[in-house]
C-alpha atoms as a PDB file:
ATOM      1  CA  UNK A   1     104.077  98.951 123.025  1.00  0.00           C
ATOM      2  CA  UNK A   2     105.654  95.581 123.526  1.00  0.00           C
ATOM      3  CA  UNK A   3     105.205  92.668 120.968  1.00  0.00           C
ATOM      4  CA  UNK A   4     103.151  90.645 123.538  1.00  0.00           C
ATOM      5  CA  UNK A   5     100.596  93.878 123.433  1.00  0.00           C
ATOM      6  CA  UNK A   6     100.366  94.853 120.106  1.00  0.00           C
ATOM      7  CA  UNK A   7      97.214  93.412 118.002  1.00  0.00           C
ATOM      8  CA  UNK A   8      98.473  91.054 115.078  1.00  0.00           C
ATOM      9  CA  UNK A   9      96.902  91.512 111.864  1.00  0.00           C
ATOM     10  CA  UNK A  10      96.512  89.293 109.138  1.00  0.00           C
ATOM     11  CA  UNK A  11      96.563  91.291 105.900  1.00  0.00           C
ATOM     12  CA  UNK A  12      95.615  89.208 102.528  1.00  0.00           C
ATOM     13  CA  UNK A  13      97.262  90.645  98.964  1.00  0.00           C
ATOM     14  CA  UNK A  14      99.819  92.286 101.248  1.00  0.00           C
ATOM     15  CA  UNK A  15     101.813  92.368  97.790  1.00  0.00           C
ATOM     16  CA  UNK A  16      99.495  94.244  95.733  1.00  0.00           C
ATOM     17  CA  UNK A  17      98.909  98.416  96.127  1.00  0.00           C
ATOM     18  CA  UNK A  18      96.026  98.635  98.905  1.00  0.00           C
ATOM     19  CA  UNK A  19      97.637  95.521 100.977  1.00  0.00           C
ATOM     20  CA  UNK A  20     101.289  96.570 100.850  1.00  0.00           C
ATOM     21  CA  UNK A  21      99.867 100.536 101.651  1.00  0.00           C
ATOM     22  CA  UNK A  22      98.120  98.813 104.858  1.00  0.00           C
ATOM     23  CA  UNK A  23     101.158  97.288 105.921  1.00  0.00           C
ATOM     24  CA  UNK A  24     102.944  99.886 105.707  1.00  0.00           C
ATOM     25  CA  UNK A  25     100.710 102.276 108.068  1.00  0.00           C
ATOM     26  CA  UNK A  26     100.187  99.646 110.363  1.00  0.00           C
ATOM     27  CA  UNK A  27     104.316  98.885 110.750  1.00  0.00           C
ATOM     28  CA  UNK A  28     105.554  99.140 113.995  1.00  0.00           C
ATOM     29  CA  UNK A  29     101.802  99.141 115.846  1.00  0.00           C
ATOM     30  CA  UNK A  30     101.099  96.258 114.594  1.00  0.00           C
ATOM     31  CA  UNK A  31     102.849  92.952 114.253  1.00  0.00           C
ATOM     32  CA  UNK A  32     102.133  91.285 110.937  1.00  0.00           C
ATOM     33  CA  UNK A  33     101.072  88.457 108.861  1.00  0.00           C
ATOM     34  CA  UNK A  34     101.290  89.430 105.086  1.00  0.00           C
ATOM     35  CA  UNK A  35      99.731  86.673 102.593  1.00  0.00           C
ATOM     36  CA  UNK A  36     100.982  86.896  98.954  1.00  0.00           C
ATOM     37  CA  UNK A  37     101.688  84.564  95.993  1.00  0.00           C
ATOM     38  CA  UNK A  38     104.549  85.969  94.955  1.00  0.00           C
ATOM     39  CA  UNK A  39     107.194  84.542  96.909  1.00  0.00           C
ATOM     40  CA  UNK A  40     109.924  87.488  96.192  1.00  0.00           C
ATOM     41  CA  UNK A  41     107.443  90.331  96.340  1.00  0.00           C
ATOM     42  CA  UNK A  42     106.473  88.616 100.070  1.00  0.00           C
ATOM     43  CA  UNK A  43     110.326  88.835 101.343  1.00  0.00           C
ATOM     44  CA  UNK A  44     110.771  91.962  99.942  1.00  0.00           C
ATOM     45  CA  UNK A  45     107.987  93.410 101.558  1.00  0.00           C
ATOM     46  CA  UNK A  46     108.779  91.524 105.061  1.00  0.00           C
ATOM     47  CA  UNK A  47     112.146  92.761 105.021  1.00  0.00           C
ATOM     48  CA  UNK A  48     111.003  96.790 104.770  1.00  0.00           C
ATOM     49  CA  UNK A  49     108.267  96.491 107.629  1.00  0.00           C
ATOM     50  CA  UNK A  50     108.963  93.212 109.259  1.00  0.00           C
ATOM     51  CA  UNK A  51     105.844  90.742 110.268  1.00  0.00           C
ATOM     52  CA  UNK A  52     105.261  87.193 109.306  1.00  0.00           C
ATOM     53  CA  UNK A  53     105.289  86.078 105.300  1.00  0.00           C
ATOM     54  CA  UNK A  54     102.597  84.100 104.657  1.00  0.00           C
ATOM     55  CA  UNK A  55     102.443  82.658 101.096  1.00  0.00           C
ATOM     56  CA  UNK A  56      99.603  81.463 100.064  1.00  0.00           C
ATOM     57  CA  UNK A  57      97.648  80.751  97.306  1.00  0.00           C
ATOM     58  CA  UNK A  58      93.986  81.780  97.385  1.00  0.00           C
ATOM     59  CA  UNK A  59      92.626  79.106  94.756  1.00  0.00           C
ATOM     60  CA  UNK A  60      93.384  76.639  97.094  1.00  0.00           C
ATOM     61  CA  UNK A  61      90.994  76.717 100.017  1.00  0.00           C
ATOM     62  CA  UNK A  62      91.750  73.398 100.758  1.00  0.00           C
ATOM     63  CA  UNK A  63      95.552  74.752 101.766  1.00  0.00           C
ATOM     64  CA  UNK A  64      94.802  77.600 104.496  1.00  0.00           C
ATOM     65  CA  UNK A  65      93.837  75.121 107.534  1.00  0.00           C
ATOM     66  CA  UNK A  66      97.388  73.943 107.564  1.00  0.00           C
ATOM     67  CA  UNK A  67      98.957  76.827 106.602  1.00  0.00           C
ATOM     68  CA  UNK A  68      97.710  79.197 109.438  1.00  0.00           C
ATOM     69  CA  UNK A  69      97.659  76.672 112.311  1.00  0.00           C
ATOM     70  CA  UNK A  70     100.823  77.647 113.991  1.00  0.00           C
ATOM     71  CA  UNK A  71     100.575  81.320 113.258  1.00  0.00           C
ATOM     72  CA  UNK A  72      99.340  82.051 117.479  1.00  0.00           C
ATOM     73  CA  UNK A  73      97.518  85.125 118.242  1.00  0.00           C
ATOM     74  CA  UNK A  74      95.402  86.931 115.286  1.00  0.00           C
ATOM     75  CA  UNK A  75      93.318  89.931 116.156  1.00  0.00           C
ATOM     76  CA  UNK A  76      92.295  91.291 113.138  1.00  0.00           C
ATOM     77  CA  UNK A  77      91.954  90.252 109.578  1.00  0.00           C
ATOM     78  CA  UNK A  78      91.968  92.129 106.564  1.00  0.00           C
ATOM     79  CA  UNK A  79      90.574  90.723 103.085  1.00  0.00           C
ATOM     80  CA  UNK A  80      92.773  92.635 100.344  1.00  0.00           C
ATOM     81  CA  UNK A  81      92.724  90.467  97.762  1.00  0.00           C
ATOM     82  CA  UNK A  82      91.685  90.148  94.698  1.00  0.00           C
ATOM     83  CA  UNK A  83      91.463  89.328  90.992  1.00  0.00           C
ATOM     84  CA  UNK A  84      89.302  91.333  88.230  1.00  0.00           C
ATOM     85  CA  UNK A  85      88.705  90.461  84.848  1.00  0.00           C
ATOM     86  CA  UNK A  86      86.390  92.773  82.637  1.00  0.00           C
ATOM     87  CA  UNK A  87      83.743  91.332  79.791  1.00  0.00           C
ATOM     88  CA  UNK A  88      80.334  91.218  78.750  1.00  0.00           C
ATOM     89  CA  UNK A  89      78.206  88.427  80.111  1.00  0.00           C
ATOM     90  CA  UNK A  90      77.604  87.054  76.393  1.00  0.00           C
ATOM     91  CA  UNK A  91      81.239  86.401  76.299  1.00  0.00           C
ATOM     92  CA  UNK A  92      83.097  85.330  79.167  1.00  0.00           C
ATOM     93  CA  UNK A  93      84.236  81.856  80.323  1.00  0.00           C
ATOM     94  CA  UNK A  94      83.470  79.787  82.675  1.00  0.00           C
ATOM     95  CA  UNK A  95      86.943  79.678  83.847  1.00  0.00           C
ATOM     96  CA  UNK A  96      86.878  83.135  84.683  1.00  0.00           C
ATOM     97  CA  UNK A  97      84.214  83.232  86.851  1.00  0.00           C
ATOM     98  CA  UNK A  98      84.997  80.460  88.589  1.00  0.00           C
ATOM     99  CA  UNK A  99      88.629  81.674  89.651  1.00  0.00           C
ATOM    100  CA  UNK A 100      86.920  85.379  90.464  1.00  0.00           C
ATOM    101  CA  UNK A 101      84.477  84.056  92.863  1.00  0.00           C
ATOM    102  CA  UNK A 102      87.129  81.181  94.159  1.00  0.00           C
ATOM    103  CA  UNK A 103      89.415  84.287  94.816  1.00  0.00           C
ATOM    104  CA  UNK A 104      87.495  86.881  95.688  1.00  0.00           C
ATOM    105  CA  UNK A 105      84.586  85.035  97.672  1.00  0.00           C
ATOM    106  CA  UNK A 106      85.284  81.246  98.648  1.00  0.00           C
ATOM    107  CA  UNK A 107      88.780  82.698 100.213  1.00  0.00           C
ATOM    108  CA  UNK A 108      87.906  84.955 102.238  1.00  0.00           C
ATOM    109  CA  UNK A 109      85.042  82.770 103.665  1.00  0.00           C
ATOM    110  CA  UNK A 110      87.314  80.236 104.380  1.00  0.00           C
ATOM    111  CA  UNK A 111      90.362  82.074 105.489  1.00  0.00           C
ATOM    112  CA  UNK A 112      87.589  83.810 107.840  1.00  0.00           C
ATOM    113  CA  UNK A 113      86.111  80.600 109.214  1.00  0.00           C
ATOM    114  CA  UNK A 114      89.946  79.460 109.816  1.00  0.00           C
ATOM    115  CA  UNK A 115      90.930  82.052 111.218  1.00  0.00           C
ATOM    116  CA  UNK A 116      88.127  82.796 113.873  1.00  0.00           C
ATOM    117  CA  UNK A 117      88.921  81.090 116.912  1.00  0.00           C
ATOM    118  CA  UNK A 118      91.649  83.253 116.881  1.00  0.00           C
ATOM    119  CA  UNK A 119      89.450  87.002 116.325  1.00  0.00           C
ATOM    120  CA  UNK A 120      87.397  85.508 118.938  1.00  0.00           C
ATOM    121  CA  UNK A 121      89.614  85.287 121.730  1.00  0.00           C
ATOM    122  CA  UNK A 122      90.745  88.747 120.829  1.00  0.00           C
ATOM    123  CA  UNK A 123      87.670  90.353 120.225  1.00  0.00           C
ATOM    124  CA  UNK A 124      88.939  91.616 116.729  1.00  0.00           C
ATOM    125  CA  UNK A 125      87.698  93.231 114.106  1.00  0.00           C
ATOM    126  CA  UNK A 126      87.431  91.733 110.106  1.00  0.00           C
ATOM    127  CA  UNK A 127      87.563  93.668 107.337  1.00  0.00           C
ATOM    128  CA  UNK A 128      86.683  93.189 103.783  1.00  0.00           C
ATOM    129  CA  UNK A 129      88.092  95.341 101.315  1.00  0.00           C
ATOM    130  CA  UNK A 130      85.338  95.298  98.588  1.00  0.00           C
ATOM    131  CA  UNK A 131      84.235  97.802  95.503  1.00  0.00           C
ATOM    132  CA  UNK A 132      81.937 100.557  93.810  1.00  0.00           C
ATOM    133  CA  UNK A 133      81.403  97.190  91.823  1.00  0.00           C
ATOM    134  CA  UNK A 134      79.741  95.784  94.813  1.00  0.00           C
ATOM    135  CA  UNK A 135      77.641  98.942  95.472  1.00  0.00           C
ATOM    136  CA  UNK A 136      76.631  98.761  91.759  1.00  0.00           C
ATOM    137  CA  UNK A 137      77.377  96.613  88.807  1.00  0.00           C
ATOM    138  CA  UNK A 138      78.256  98.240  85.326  1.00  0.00           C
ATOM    139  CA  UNK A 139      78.017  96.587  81.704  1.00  0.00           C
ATOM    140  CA  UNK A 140      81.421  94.515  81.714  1.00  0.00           C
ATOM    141  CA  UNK A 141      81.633  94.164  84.960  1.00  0.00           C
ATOM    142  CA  UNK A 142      79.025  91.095  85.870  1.00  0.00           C
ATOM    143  CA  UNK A 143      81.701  88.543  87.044  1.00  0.00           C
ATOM    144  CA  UNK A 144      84.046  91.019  89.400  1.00  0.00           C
ATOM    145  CA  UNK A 145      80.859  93.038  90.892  1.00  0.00           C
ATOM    146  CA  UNK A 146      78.794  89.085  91.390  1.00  0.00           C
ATOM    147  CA  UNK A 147      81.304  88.629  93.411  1.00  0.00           C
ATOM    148  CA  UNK A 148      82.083  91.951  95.281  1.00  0.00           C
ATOM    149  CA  UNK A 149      77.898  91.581  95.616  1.00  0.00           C
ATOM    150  CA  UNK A 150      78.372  88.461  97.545  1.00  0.00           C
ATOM    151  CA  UNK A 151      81.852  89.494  99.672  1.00  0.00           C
ATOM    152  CA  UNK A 152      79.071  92.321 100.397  1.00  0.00           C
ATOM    153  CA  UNK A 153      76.667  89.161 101.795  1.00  0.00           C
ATOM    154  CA  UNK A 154      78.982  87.079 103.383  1.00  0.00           C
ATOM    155  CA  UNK A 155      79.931  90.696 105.381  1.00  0.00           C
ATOM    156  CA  UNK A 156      76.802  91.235 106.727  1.00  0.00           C
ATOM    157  CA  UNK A 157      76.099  87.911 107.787  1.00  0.00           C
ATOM    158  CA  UNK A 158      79.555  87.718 109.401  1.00  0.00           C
ATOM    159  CA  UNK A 159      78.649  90.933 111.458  1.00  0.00           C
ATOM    160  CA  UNK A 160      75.338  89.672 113.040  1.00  0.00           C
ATOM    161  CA  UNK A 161      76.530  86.360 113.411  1.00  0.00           C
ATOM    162  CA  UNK A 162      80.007  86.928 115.046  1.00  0.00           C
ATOM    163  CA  UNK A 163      78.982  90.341 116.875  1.00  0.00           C
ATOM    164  CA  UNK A 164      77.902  88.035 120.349  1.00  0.00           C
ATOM    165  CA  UNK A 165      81.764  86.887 120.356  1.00  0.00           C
ATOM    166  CA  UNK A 166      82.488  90.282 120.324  1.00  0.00           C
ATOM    167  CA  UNK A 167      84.025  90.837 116.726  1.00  0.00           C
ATOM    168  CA  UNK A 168      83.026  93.499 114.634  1.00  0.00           C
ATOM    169  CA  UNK A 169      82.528  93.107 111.015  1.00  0.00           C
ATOM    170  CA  UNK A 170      83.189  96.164 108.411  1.00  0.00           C
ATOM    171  CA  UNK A 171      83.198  96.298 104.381  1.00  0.00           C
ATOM    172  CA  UNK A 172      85.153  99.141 103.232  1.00  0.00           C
ATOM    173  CA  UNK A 173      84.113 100.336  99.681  1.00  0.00           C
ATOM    174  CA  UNK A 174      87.010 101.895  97.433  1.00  0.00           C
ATOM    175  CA  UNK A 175      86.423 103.781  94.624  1.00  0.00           C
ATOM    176  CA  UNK A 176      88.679 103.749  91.716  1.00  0.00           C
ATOM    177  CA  UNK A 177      92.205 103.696  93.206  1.00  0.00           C
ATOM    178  CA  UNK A 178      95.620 104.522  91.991  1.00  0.00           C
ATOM    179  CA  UNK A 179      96.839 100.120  92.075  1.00  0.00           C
ATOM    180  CA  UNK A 180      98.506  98.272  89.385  1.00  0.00           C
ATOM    181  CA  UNK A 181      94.911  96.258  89.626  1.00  0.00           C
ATOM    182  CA  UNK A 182      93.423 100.042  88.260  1.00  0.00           C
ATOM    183  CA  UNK A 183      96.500 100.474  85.075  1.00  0.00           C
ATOM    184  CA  UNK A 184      95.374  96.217  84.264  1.00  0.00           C
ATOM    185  CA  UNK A 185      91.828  97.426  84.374  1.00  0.00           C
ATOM    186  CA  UNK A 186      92.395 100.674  81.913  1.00  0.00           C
ATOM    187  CA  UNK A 187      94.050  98.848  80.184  1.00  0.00           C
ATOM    188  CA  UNK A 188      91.104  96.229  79.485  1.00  0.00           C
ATOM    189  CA  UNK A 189      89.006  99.365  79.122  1.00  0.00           C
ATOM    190  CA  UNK A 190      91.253 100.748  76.406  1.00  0.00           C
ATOM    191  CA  UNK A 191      91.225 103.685  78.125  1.00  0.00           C
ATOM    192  CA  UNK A 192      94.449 106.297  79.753  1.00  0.00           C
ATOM    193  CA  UNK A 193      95.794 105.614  83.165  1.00  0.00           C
ATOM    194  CA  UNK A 194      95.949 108.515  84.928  1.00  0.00           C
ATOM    195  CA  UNK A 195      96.885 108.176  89.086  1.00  0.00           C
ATOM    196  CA  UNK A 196      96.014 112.021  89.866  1.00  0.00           C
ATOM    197  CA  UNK A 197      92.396 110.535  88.972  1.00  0.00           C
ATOM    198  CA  UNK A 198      91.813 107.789  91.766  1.00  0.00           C
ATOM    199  CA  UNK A 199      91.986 107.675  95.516  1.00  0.00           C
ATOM    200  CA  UNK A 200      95.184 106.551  96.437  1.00  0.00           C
ATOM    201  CA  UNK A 201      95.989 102.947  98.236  1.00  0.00           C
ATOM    202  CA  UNK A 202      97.455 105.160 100.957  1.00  0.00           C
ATOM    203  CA  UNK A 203      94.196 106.577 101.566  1.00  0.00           C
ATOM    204  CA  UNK A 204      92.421 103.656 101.591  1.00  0.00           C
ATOM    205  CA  UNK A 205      94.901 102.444 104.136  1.00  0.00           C
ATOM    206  CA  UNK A 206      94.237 105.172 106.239  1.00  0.00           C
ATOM    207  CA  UNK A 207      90.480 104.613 105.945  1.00  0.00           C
ATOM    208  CA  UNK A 208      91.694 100.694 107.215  1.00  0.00           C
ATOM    209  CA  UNK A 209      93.310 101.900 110.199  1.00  0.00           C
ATOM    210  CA  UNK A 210      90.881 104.207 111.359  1.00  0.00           C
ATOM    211  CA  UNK A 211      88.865 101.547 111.018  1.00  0.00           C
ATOM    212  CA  UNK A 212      90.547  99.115 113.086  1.00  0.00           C
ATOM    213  CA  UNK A 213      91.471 101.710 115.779  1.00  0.00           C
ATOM    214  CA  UNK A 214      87.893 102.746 116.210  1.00  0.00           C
ATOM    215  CA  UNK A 215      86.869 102.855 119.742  1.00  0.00           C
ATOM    216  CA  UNK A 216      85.508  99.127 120.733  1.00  0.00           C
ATOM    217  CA  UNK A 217      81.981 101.065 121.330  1.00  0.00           C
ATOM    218  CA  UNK A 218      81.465 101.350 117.700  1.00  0.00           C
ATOM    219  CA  UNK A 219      80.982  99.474 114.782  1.00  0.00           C
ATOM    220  CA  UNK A 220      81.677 100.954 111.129  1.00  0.00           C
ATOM    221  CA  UNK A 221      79.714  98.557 109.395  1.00  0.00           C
ATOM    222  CA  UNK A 222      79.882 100.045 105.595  1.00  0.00           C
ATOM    223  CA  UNK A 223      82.573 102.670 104.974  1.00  0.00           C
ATOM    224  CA  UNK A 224      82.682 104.119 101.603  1.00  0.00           C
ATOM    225  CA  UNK A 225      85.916 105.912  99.689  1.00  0.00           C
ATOM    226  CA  UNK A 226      85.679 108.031  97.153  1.00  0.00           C
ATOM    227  CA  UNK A 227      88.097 109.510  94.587  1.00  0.00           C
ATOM    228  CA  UNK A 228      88.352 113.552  95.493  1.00  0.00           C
ATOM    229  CA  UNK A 229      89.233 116.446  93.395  1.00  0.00           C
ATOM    230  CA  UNK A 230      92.153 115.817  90.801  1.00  0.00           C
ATOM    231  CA  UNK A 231      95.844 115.301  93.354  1.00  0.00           C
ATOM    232  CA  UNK A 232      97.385 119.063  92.681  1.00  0.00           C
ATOM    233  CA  UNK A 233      94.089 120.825  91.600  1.00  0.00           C
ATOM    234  CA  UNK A 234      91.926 122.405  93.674  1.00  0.00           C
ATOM    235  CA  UNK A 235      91.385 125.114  96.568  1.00  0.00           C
ATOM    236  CA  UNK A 236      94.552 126.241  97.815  1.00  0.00           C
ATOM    237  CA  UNK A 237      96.812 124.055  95.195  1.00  0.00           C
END
C-alpha cells in the first residue's frame, strides 16, 4: 500500500497509553499525525512508528486553525485525549472544571470542525474515545463524566449531521483500562493499582481499528469495552 493510498489518521493524546497503543496498531497502514504536549514524548514516539508530530496544546482552541492548515489529506480522526480530576461536587474548583470541559469537550469540537473539510473529501470516519463515566456518573466523578456526558452529545449530533457527507461518527466506551491516566486515578481514589484488573490500551486499540476498518456499509455508532476476567486467570490459564 503506497503512501498516496493509505488513509491518514489524526490521533489526539498520541503520548498517553490508549493514543500511543493506537498508533502503534495502526503503523505501517496508516500514515500518521500524532498530537501531544509533550514535546520529547512526541519525537520519541514519531521516531518508533514514524507519522507526523503534531504538538499541540488542547487549552488553546484558538491555536489548532493554524496549526493543522498545512497538514494535506486527513481521513480519519481520533479524539484520545484527555484530563480527569476526581472530587465531590461540594468541593471542587472552578478551575478544574473549566480546564476538563476545555480539554475534554471544547477540543475536540473544535479540532473536529477544523479538521472536517478534510474527513469530508475522504469520506472518513471520527472517533471519540469517551468513558463508563459518560455511560454513568459516580459520586466524585461529576466534572470528568459532565464532560464525557457531553463528548457523548456532541457525538451524536456529529453522526446525523455529517452522515450526508458521508462520514461516520462512532463513540467508543472504555472501561477501566490499564493507562498511567488509571494509576493517577487510584491513586486519587486511595486505592491499589493493579493492571491484570483493567482492559488493556492495546485492546482498546484494537477495538479502534476494527472500528475504522469496518466495511463503509456500516456504522458502529456506540461501541462499548469492558474489562474481562483477571489477565492470567481463567479457562484454560
Amino acid at each position: 500500500m503506497t503512501n498516496a493510498h493509505r488513509p491518514v489518521t489524526l490521533i489526539t493524546g498520541a503520548t498517553g497509553g490508549i493514543g500511543t497503543a493506537l498508533a502503534r496498531a495502526l503503523a505501517g497502514q496508516h500514515s500518521l499525525i500524532l498530537q501531544g504536549r509533550d514535546a520529547g514524548r512526541l519525537r520519541a514516539l514519531v521516531a518508533e512508528v514514524g507519522g507526523t508530530p503534531l504538538p499541540l496544546d488542547l487549552a488553546r482552541p484558538e491555536t489548532f486553525g493554524a496549526a493543522v492548515a498545512g497538514l494535506g489529506r486527513i481521513t480519519n480522526l481520533v479524539h484520545s485525549a484527555g484530563v480527569v480530576e476526581l472530587g465531590a461536587v461540594a468541593e471542587q474548583e472552578d478551575e478544574v472544571w473549566t480546564r476538563t470541559l476545555a480539554v475534554n469537550v471544547v477540543a475536540p469540537a473544535a479540532l473536529t470542525r477544523a479538521l472536517l473539510p478534510g474527513v469530508r473529501a475522504e469520506r472518513g470516519t471520527v472517533v471519540f474515545i469517551n468513558s463508563g463515566a459518560g455511560l454513568r456518573a459516580n459520586p466524585g466523578w461529576a466534572s470528568y463524566a459532565a464532560s464525557k456526558f457531553a463528548l457523548r452529545a456532541l457525538a451524536d449530533a456529529l453522526r446525523e449531521e455529517e452522515a450526508p457527507h458521508g462520514v461516520r461518527v462512532t463513540s467508543v466506551y472504555p472501561g477501566r483500562t490499564a493507562t498511567p491516566m488509571q494509576q493517577k486515578v487510584r491513586a486519587q481514589e486511595n486505592a491499589a493499582y493493579d493492571p491484570r484488573a483493567y482492559v488493556s490500551p492495546e485492546t482498546v486499540a484494537a477495538t479502534v481499528r476494527f472500528v475504522l476498518d469496518a466495511p463503509r456499509d456500516a456504522v458502529l455508532t456506540d461501541v462499548s469495552v469492558r474489562p474481562g476476567p483477571r489477565r492470567g486467570e481463567g479457562a484454560g490459564v
